[in-house]
N, C-alpha and C. Protein backbone atom coordinates (compact mmCIF):
# COMPACT_ATOMS: atom_id res chain seq x y z
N UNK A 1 130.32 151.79 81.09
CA UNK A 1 129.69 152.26 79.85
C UNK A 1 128.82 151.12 79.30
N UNK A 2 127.20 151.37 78.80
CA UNK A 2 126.97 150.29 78.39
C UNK A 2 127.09 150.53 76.80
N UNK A 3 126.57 149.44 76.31
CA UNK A 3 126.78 149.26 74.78
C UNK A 3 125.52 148.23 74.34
N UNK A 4 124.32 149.50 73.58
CA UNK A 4 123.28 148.71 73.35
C UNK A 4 123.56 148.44 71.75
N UNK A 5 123.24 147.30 71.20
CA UNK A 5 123.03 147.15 70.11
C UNK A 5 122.32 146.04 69.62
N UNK A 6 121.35 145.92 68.84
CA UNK A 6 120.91 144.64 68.37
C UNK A 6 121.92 143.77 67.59
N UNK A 7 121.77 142.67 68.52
CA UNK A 7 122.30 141.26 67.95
C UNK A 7 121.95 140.75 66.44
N UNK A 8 121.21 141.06 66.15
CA UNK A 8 120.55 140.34 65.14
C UNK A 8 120.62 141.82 63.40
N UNK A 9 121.67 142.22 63.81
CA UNK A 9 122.16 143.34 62.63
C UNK A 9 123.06 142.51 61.81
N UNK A 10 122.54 142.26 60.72
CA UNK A 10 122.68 141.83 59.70
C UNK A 10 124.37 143.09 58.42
N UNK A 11 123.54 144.20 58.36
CA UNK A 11 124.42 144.74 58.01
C UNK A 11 125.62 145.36 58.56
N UNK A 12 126.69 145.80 57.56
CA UNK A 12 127.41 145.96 57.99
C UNK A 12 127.50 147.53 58.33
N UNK A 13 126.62 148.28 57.81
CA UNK A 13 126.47 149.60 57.89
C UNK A 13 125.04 149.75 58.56
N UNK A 14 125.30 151.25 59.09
CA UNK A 14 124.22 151.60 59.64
C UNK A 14 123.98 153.16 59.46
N UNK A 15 122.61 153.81 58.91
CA UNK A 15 122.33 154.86 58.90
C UNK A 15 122.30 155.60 60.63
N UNK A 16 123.00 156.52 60.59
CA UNK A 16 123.02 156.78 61.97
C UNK A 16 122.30 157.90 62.39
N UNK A 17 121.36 158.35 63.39
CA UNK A 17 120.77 160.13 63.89
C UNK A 17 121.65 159.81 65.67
N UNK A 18 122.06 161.38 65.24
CA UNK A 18 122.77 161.42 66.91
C UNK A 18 121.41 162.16 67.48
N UNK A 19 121.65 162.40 69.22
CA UNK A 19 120.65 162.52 69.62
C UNK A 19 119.20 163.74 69.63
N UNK A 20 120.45 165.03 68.78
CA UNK A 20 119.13 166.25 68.78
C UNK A 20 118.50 165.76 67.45
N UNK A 21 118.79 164.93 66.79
CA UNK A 21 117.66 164.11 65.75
C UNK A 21 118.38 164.62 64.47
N UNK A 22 119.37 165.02 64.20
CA UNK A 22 120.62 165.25 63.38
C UNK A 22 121.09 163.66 62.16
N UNK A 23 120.95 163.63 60.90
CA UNK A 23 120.99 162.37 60.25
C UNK A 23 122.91 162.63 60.41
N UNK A 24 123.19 161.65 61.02
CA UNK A 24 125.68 161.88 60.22
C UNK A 24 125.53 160.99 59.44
N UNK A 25 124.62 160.61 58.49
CA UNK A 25 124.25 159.98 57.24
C UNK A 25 124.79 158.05 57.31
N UNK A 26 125.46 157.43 56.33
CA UNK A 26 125.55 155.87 56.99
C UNK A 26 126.93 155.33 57.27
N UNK A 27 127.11 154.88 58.67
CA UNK A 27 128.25 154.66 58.94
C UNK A 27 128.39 153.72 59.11
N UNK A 28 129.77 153.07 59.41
CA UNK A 28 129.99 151.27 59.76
C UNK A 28 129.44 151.02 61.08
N UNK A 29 129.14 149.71 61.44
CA UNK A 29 128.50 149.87 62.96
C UNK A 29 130.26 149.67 64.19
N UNK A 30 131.19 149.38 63.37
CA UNK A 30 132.40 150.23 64.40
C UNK A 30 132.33 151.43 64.94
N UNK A 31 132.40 152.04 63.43
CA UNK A 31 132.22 153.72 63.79
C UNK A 31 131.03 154.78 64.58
N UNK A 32 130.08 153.37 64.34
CA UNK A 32 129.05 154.64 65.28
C UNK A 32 128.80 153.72 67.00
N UNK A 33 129.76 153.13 66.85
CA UNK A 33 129.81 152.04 68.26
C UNK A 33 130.67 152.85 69.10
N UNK A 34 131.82 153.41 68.12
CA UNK A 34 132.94 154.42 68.84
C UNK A 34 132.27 155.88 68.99
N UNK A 35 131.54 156.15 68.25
CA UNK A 35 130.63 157.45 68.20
C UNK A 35 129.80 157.93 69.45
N UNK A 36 129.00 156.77 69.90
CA UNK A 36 128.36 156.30 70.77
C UNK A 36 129.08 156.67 72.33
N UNK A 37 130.23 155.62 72.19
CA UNK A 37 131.31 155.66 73.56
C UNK A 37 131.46 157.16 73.67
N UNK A 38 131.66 157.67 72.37
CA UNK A 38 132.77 158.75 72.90
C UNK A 38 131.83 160.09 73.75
N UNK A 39 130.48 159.50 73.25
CA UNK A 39 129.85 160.72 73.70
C UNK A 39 128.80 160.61 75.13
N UNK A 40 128.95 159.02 75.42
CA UNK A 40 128.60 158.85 76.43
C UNK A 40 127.03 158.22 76.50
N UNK A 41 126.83 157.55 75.21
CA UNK A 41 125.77 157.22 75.17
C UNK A 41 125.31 156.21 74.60
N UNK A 42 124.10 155.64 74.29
CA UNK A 42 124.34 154.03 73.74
C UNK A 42 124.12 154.27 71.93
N UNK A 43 123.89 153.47 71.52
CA UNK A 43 123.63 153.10 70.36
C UNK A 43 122.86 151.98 70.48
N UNK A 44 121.03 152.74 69.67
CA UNK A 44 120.07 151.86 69.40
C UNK A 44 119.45 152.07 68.25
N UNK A 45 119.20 150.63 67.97
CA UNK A 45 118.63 150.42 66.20
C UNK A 45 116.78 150.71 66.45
N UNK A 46 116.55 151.23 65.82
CA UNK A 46 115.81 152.30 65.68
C UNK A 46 114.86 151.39 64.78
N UNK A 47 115.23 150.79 63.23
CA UNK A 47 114.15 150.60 62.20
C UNK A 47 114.84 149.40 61.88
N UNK A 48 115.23 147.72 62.20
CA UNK A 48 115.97 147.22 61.54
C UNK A 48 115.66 146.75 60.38
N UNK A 49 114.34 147.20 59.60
CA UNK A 49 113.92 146.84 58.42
C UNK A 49 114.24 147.53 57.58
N UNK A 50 114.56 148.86 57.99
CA UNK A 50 115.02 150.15 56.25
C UNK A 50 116.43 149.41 55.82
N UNK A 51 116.78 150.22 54.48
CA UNK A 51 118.01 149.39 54.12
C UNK A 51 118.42 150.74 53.98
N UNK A 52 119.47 151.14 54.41
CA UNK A 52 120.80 150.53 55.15
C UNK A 52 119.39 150.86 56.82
N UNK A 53 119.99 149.81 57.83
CA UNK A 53 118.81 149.88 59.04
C UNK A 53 119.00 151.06 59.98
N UNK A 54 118.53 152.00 60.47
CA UNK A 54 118.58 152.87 61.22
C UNK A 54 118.83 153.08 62.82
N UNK A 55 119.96 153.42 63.31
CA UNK A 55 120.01 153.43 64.65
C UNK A 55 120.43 154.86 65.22
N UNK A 56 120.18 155.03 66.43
CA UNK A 56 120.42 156.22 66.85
C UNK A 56 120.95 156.46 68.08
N UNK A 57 121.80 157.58 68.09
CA UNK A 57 122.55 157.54 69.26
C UNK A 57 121.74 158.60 70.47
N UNK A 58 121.79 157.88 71.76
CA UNK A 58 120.72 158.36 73.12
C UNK A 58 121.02 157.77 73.64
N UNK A 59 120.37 157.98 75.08
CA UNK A 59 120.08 157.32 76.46
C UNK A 59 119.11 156.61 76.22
N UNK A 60 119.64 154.68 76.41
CA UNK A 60 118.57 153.57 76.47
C UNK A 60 117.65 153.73 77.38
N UNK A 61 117.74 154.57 78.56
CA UNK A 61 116.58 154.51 79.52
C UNK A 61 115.48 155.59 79.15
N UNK A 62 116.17 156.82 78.38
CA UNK A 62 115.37 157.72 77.93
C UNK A 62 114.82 157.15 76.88
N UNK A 63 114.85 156.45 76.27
CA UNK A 63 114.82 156.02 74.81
C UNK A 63 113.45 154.68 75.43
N UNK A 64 113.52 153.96 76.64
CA UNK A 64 112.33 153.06 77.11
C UNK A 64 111.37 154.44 77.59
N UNK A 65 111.54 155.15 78.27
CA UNK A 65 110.75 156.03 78.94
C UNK A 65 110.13 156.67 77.78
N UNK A 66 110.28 156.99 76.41
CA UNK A 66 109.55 157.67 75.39
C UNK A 66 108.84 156.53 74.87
N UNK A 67 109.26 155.40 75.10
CA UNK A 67 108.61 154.33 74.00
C UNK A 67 106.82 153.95 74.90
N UNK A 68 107.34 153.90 76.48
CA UNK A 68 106.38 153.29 77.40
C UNK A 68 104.95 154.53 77.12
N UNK A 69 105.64 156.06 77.24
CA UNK A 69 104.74 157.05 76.89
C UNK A 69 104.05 157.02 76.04
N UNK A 70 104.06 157.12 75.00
CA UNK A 70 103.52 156.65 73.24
C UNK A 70 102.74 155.86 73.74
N UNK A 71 103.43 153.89 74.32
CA UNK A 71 102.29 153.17 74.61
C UNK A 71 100.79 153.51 75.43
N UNK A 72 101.47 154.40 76.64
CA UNK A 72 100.39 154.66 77.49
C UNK A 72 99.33 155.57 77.04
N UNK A 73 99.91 156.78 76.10
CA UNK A 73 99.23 157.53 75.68
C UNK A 73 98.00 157.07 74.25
N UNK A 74 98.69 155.99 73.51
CA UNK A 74 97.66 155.75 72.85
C UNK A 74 96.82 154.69 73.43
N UNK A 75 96.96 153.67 74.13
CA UNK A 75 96.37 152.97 75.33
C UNK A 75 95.16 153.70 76.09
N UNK A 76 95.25 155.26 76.26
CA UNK A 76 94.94 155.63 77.03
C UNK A 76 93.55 156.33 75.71
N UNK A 77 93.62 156.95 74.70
CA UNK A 77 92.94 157.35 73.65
C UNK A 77 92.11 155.99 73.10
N UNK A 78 92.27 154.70 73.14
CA UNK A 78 91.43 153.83 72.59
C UNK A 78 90.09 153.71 73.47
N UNK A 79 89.48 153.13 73.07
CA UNK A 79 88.11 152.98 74.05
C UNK A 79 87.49 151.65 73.81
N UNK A 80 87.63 151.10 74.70
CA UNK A 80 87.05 149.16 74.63
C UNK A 80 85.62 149.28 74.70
N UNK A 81 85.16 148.71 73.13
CA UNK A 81 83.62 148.85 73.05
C UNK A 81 83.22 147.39 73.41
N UNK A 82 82.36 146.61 73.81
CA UNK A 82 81.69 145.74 74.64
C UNK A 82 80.40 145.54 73.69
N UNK A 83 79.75 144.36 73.08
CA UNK A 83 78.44 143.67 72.72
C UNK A 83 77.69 143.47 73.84
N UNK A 84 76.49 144.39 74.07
CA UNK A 84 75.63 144.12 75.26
C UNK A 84 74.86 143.16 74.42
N UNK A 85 73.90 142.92 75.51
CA UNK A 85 72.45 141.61 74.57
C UNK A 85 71.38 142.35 75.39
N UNK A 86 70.46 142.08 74.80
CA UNK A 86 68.98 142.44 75.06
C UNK A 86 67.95 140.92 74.76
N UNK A 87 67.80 140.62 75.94
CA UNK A 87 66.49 139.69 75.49
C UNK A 87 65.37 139.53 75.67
N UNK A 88 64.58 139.61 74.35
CA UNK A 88 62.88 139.71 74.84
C UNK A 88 62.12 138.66 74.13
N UNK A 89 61.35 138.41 74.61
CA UNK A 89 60.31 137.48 74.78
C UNK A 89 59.33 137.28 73.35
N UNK A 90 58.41 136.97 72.75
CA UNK A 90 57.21 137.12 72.18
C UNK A 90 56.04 137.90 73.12
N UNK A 91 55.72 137.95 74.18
CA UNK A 91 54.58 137.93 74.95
C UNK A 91 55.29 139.21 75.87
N UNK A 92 56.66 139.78 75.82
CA UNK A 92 56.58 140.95 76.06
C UNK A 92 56.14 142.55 76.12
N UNK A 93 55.44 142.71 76.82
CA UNK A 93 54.62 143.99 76.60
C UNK A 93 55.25 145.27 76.55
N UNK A 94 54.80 146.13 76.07
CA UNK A 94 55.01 147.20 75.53
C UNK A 94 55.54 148.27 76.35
N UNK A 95 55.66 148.44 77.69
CA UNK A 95 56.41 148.97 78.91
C UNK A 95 57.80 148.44 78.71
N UNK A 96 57.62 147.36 79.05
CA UNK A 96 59.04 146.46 79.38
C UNK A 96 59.56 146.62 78.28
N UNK A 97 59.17 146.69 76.53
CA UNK A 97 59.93 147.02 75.63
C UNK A 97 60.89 148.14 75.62
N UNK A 98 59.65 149.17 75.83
CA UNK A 98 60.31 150.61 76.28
C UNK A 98 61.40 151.03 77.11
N UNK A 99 61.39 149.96 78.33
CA UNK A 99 63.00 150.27 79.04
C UNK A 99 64.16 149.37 78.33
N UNK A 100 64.04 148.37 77.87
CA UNK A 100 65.04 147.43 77.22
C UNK A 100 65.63 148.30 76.14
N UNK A 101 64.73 148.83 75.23
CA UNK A 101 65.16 149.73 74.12
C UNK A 101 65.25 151.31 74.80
N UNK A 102 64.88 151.60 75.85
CA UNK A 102 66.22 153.02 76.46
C UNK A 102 67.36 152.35 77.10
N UNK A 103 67.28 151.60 77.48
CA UNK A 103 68.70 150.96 77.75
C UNK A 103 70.09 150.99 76.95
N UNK A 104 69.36 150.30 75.61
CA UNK A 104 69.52 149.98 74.82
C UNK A 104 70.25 151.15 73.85
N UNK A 105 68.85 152.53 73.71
CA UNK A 105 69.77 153.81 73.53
C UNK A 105 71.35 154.23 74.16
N UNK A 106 71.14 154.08 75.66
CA UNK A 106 72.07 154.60 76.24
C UNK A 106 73.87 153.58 75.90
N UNK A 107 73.14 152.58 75.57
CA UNK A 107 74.39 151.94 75.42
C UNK A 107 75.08 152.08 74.32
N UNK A 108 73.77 152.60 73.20
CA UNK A 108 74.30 152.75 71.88
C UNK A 108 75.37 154.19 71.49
N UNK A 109 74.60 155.46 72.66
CA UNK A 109 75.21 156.33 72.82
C UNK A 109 76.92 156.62 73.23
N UNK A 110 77.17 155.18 74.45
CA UNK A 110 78.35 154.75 74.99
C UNK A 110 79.38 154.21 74.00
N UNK A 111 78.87 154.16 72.95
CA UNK A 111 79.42 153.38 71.61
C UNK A 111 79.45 151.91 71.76
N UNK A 112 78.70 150.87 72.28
CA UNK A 112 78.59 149.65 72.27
C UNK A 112 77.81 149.02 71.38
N UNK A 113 78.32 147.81 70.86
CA UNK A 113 77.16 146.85 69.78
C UNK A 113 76.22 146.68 70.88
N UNK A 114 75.61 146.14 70.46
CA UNK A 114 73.83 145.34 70.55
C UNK A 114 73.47 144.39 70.20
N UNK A 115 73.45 143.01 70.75
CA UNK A 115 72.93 141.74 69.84
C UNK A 115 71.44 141.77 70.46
N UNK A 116 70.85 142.21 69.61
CA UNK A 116 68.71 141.91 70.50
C UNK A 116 68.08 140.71 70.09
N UNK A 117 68.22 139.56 71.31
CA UNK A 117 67.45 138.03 70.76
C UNK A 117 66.29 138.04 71.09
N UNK A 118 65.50 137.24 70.14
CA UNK A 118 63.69 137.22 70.40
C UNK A 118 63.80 135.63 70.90
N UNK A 119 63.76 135.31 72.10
CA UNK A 119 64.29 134.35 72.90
C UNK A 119 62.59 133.35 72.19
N UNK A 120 62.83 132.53 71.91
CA UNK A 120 61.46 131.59 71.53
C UNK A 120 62.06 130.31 72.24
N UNK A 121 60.49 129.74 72.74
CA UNK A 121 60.79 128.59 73.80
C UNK A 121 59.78 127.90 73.08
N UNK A 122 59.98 126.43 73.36
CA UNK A 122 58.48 125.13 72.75
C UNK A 122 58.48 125.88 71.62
N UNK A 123 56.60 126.01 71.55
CA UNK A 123 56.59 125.98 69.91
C UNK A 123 56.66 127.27 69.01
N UNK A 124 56.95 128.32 70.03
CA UNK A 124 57.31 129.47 69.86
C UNK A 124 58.24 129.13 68.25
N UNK A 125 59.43 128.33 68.02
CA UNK A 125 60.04 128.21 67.26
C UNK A 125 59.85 127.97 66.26
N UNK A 126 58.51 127.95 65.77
CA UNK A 126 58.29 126.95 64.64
C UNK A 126 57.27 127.91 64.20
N UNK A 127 57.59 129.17 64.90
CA UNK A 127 55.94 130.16 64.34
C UNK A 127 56.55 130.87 63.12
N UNK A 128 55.67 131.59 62.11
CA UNK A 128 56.25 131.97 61.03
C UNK A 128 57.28 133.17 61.02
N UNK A 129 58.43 132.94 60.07
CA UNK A 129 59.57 134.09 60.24
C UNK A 129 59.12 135.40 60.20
N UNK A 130 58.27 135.54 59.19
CA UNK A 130 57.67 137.20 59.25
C UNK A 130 57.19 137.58 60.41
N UNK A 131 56.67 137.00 60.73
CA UNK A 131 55.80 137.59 62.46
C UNK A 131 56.96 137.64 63.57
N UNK A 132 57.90 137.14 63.47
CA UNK A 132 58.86 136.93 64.65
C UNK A 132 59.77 138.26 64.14
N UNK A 133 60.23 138.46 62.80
CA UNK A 133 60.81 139.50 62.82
C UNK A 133 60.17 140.62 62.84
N UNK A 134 58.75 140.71 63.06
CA UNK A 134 58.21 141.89 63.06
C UNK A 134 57.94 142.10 64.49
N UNK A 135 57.81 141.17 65.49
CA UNK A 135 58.18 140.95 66.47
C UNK A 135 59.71 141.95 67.50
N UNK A 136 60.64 141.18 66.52
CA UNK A 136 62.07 141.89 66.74
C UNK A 136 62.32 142.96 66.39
N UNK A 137 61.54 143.50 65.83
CA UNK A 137 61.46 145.31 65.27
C UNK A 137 60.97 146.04 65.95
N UNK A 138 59.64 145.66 66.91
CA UNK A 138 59.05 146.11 67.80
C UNK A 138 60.08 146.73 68.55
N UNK A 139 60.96 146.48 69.43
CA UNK A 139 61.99 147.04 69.96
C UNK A 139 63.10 147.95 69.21
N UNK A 140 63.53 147.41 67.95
CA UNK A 140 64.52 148.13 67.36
C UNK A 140 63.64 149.61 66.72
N UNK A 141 62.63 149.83 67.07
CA UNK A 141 61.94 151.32 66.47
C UNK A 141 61.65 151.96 67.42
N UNK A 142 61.47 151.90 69.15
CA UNK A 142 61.98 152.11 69.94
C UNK A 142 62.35 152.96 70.75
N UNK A 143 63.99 152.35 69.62
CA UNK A 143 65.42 152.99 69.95
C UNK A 143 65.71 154.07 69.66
N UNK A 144 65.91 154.97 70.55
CA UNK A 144 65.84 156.86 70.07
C UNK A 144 66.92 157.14 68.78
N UNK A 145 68.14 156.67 69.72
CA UNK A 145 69.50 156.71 68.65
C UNK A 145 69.39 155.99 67.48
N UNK A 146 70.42 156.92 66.29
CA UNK A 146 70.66 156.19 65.86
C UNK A 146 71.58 155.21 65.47
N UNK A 147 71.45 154.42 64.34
CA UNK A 147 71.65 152.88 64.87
C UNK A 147 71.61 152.71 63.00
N UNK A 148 72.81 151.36 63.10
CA UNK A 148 72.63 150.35 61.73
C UNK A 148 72.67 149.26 62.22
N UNK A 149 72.26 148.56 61.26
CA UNK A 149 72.31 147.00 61.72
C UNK A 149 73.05 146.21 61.27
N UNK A 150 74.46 145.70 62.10
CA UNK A 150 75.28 144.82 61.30
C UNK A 150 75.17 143.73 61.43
N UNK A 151 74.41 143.05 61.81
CA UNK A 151 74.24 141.37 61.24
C UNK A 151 73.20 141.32 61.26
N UNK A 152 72.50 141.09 60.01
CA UNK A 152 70.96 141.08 59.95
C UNK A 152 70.69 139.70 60.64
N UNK A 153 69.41 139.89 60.11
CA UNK A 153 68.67 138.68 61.30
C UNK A 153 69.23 136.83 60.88
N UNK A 154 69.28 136.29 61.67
CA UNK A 154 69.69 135.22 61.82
C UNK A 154 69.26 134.21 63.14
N UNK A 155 68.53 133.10 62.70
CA UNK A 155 68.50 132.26 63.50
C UNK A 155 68.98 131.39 64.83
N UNK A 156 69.26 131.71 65.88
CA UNK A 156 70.68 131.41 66.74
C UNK A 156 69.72 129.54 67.45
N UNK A 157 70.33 129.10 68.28
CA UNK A 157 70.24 128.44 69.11
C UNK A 157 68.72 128.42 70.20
N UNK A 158 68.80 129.57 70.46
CA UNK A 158 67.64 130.34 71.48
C UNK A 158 66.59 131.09 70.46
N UNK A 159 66.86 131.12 69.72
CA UNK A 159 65.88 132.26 68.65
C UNK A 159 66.11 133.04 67.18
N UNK A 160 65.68 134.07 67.27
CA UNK A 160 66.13 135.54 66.21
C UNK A 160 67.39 136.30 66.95
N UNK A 161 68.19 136.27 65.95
CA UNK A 161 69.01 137.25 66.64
C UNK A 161 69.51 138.89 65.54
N UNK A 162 69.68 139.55 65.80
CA UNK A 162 70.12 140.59 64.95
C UNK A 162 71.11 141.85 66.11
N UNK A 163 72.11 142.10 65.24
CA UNK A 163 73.14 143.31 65.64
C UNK A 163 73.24 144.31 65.14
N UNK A 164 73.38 145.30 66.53
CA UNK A 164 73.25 146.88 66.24
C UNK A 164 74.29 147.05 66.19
N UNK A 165 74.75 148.46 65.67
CA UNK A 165 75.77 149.50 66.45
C UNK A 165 75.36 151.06 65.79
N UNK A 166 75.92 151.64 66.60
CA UNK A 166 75.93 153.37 66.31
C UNK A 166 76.15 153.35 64.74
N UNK A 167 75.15 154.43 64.68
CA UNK A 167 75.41 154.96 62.88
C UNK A 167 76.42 155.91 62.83
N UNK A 168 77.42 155.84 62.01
CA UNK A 168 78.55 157.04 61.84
C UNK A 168 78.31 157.98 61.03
């Protein structure tokens, strides 16, 4: 017979559910330890934060096998969104814009951010901010989808930088 119980039970009572999900309201943890035995099954703490803490009587292996499910199933409903980059030039022409920014759609469609840098080299850097961000717009108007912009423009290392993502 095993005998699950958390170590770390503080009280001396325990709210107990037997296994068709039935409350036998709060018992000593003797009594639902013998409760447990008699019926052939373990006793597991369930909530050890409620007061009085909650445990319930089941099968520990059935009781991992529902927990792993839940995990897999909401595991399985999330969707890992990814920051693509786009980088263009000053002296990029107006073709090559056009596929960077359908790209660019399609990724936005996939639900992914967008960081789009206006890559400036030599003295490229030192040319005036208005023209460079009007520059960096050239592409972001474009973009079929739509789109907000969450980090407006900002200066990086390499250039202009600014972040997309899908409009909700």
């Amino acid at each position: 017979m095993r005998e699950r119980i958390n170590n770390q039970i503080r009280a001396k009572e325990l709210r107990v559910i037997d296994s068709e999900g039935q409350n036998l309201g709060v018992l000593s943890i003797k009594d639902a330890l013998e409760l447990a035995q008699s019926k052939g099954l373990d006793l597991i703490e369930v909530s050890p934060n409620a007061n009085p803490p909650i445990a319930k009587i089941m099968d520990f292996g059935k009781y991992q096998y529902e927990v792993n499910k839940k995990l897999k199933k909401a595991k399985a409903g999330s969707k890992q969104t990814e920051t693509k980059s786009i980088q263009i030039k000053i002296g990029t022409g107006d073709h090559d814009l056009g596929l960077k920014a359908k790209t660019a759609s399609k990724w936005l469609k996939e639900g992914h951010r967008i960081k789009v840098e206006l890559f400036l080299a030599g003295r490229t850097k030192y040319m005036d901010e208005k023209f460079l961000k009007e520059r960096l717009d050239r592409v972001l108007h474009l973009i079929t989808e739509d789109y907000k912009i969450s980090d407006a423009y900002k200066r990086g290392p390499k250039g202009l930088i600014t972040t997309i993502e899908k409009a909700k």
